[in-house]
Protein backbone atom coordinates (compact mmCIF):
# COMPACT_ATOMS: atom_id res chain seq x y z
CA UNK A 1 12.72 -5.22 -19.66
CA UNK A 2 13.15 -2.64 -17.02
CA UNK A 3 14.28 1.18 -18.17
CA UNK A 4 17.22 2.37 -17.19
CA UNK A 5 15.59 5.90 -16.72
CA UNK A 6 11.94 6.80 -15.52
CA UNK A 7 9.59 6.55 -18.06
CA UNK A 8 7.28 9.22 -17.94
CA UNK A 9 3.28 10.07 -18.18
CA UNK A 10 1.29 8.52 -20.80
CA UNK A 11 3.97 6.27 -22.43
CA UNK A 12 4.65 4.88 -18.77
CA UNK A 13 0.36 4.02 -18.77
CA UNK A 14 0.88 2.56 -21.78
CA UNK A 15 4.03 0.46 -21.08
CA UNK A 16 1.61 -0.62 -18.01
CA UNK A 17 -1.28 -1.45 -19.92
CA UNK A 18 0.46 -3.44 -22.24
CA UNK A 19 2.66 -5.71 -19.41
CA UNK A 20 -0.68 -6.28 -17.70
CA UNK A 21 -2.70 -7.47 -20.68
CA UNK A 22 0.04 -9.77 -22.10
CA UNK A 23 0.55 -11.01 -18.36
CA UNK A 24 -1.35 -14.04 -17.30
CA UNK A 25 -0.52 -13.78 -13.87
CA UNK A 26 -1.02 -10.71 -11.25
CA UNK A 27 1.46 -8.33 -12.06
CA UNK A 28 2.42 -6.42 -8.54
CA UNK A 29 2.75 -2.79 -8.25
CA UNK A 30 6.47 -3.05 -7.20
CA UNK A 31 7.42 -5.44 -10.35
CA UNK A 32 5.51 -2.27 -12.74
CA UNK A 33 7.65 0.41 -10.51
CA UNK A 34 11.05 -2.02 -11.33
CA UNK A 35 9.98 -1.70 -14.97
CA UNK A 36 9.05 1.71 -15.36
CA UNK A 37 11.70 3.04 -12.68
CA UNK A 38 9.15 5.27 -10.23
CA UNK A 39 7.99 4.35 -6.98
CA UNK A 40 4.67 2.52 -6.35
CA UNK A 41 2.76 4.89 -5.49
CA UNK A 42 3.20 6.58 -8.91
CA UNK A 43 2.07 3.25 -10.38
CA UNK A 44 -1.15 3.27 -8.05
CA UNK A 45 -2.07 6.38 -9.45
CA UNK A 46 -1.00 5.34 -13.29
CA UNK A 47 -3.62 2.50 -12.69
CA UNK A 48 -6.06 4.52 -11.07
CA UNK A 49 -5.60 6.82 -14.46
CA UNK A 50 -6.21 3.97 -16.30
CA UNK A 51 -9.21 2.61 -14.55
CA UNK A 52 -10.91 6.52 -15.33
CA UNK A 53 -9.95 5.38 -18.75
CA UNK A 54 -12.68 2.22 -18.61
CA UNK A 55 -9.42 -0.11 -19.07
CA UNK A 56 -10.63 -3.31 -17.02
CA UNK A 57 -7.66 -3.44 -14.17
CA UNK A 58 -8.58 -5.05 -11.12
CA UNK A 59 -6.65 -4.88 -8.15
CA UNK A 60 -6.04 -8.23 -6.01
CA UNK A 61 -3.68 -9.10 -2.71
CA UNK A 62 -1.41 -10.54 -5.69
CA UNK A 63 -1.00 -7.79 -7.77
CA UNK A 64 -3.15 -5.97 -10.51
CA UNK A 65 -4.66 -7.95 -13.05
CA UNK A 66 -5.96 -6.92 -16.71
CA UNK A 67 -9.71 -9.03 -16.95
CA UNK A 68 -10.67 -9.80 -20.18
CA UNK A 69 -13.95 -9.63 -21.46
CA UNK A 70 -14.28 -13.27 -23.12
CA UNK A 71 -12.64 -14.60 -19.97
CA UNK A 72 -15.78 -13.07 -17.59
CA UNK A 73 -18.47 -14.28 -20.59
CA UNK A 74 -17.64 -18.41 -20.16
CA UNK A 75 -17.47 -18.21 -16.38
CA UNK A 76 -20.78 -18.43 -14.43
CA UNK A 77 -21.13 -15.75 -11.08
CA UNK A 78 -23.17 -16.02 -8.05
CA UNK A 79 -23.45 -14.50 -5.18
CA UNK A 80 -23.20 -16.70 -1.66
CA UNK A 81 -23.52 -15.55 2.30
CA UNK A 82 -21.80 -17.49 4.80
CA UNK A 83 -20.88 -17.62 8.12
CA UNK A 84 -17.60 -19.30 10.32
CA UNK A 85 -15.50 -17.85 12.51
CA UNK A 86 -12.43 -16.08 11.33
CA UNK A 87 -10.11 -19.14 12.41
CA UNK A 88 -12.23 -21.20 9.74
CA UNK A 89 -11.62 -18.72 6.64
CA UNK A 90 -8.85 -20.77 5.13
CA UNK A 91 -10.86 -24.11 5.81
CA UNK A 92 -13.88 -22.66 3.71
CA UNK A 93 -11.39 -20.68 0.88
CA UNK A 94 -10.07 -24.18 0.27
CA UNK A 95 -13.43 -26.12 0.02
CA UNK A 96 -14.49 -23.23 -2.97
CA UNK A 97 -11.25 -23.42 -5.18
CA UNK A 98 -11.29 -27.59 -4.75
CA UNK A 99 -14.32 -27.52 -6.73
CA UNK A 100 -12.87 -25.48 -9.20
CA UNK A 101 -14.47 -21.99 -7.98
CA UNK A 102 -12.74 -18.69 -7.95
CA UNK A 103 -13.36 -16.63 -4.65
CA UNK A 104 -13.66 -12.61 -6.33
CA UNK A 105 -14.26 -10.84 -3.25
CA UNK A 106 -15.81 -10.85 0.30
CA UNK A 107 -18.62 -8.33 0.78
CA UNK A 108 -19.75 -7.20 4.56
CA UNK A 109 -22.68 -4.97 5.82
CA UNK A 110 -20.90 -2.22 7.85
CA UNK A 111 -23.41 0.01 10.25
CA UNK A 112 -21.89 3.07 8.62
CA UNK A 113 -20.32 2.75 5.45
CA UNK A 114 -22.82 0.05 4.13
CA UNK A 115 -21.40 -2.31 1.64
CA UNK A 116 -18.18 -3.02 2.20
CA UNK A 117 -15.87 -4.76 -0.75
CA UNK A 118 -12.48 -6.46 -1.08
CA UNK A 119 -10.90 -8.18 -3.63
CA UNK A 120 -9.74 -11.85 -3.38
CA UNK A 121 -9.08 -13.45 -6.56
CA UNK A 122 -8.12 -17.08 -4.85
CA UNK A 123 -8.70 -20.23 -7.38
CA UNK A 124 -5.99 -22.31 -6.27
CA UNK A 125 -4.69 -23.71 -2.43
CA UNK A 126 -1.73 -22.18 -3.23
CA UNK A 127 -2.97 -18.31 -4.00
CA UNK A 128 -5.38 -19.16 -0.63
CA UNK A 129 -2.62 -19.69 1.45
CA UNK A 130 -0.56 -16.65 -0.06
CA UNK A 131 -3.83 -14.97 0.74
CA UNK A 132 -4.47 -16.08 4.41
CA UNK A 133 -0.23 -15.88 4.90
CA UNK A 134 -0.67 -11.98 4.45
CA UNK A 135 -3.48 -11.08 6.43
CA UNK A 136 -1.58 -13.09 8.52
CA UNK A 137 1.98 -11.05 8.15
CA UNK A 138 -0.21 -7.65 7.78
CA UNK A 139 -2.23 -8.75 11.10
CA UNK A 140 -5.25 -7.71 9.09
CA UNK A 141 -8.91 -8.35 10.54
CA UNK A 142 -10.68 -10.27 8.36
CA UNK A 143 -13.95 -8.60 6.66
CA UNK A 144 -16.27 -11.26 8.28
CA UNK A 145 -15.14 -9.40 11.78
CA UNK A 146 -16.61 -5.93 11.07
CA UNK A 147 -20.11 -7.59 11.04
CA UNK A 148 -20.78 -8.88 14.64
CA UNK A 149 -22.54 -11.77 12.88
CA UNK A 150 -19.95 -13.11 10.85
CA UNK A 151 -21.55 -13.02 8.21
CA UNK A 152 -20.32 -11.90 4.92
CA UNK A 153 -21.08 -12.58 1.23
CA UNK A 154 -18.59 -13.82 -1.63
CA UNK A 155 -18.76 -13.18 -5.45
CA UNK A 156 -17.49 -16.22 -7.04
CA UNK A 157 -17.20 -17.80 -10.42
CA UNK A 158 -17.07 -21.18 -12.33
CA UNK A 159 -16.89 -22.22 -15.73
CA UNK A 160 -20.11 -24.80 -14.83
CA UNK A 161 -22.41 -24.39 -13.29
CA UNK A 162 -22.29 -28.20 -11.64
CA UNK A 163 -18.67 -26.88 -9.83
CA UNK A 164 -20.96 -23.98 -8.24
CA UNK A 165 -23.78 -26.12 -6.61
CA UNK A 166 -20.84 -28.65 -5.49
CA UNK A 167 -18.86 -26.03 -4.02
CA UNK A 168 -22.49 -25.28 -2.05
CA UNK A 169 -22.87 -28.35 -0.83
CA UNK A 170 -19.37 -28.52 0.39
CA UNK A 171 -20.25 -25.48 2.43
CA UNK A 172 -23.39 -26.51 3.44
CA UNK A 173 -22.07 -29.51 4.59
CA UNK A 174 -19.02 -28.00 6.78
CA UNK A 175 -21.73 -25.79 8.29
CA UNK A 176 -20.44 -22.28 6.58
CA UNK A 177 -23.01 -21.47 4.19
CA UNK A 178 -26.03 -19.53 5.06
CA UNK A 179 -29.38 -20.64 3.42
């Protein structure tokens, strides 16, 4: 229900909170602006409030998303390095979420900042090809190019542990993942 008027301070955080945790989709920071009546970047900074507050809000190309702690428990993580060209991102995205595998985030080595992180949160074709359609639209580099190797690491999750070494072999098999 959007407000006719601006909701202000803490009872805006709140009305945020709450739409994110009963959401079970990405909720983006223009749809919490509509509801709340500010502008964006007042919500960026309501959620970066919140996030000071330990309230688990993680930002993704979809929207922010409210990650539950029982959700994280029954899904298994590992961490993979791989290697294609940029071209080929979509082609390896896709071979990860057919097995069932959630892409979190791509991780690069940069010569001066280090570690370098960025959220994907793909599990589907379709939220890879929203994802690839707006680095597209954005003209975004892709991570994998600030590392002259290509190479660049993934966090990614399953809820078995046979859908993880599948997705691996998938990737070893198209030539992408780095042993």
């Amino acid at each position: 229900m959007r407000h006719k008027s601006k909701v202000l301070g803490e009872q805006r955080r709140d009305l945020i909170l709450r739409t994110l945790q009963e959401a079970n989709h990405p909720v983006t920071g223009g749809e919490l602006g509509d509801l709340t009546n500010v502008s964006r970047q007042v919500i960026v900074s309501d959620i970066n409030l919140l996030k000071a507050k330990n309230e688990p809000i993680m930002a993704t190309n979809q929207g922010y998303l409210y990650t539950r702690a029982n959700e994280r428990v029954r899904a298994i993580e590992k961490i993979i390095v791989c290697k294609h060209a940029p071209e080929q991102t979509a082609e390896e995205l896709n071979i990860l979420v057919d097995h069932g595998v959630t892409v979190k985030d791509v991780r690069v080595e940069h010569p001066v900042y280090g570690d370098v992180r960025a959220s994907i949160m793909v599990s589907n074709r379709q939220e890879v090809k929203a994802f690839i359609e707006q680095i597209e639209q954005a003209q975004a580099p892709y991570l994998l190019n600030l590392d002259d190797s290509g190479i660049h690491l993934h966090a990614i999750s399953a809820p078995k542990q046979e859908q993880l070494h599948d997705a691996e072999e998938a990737l070893k098999k198209a030539g992408f993942l780095v042993e």
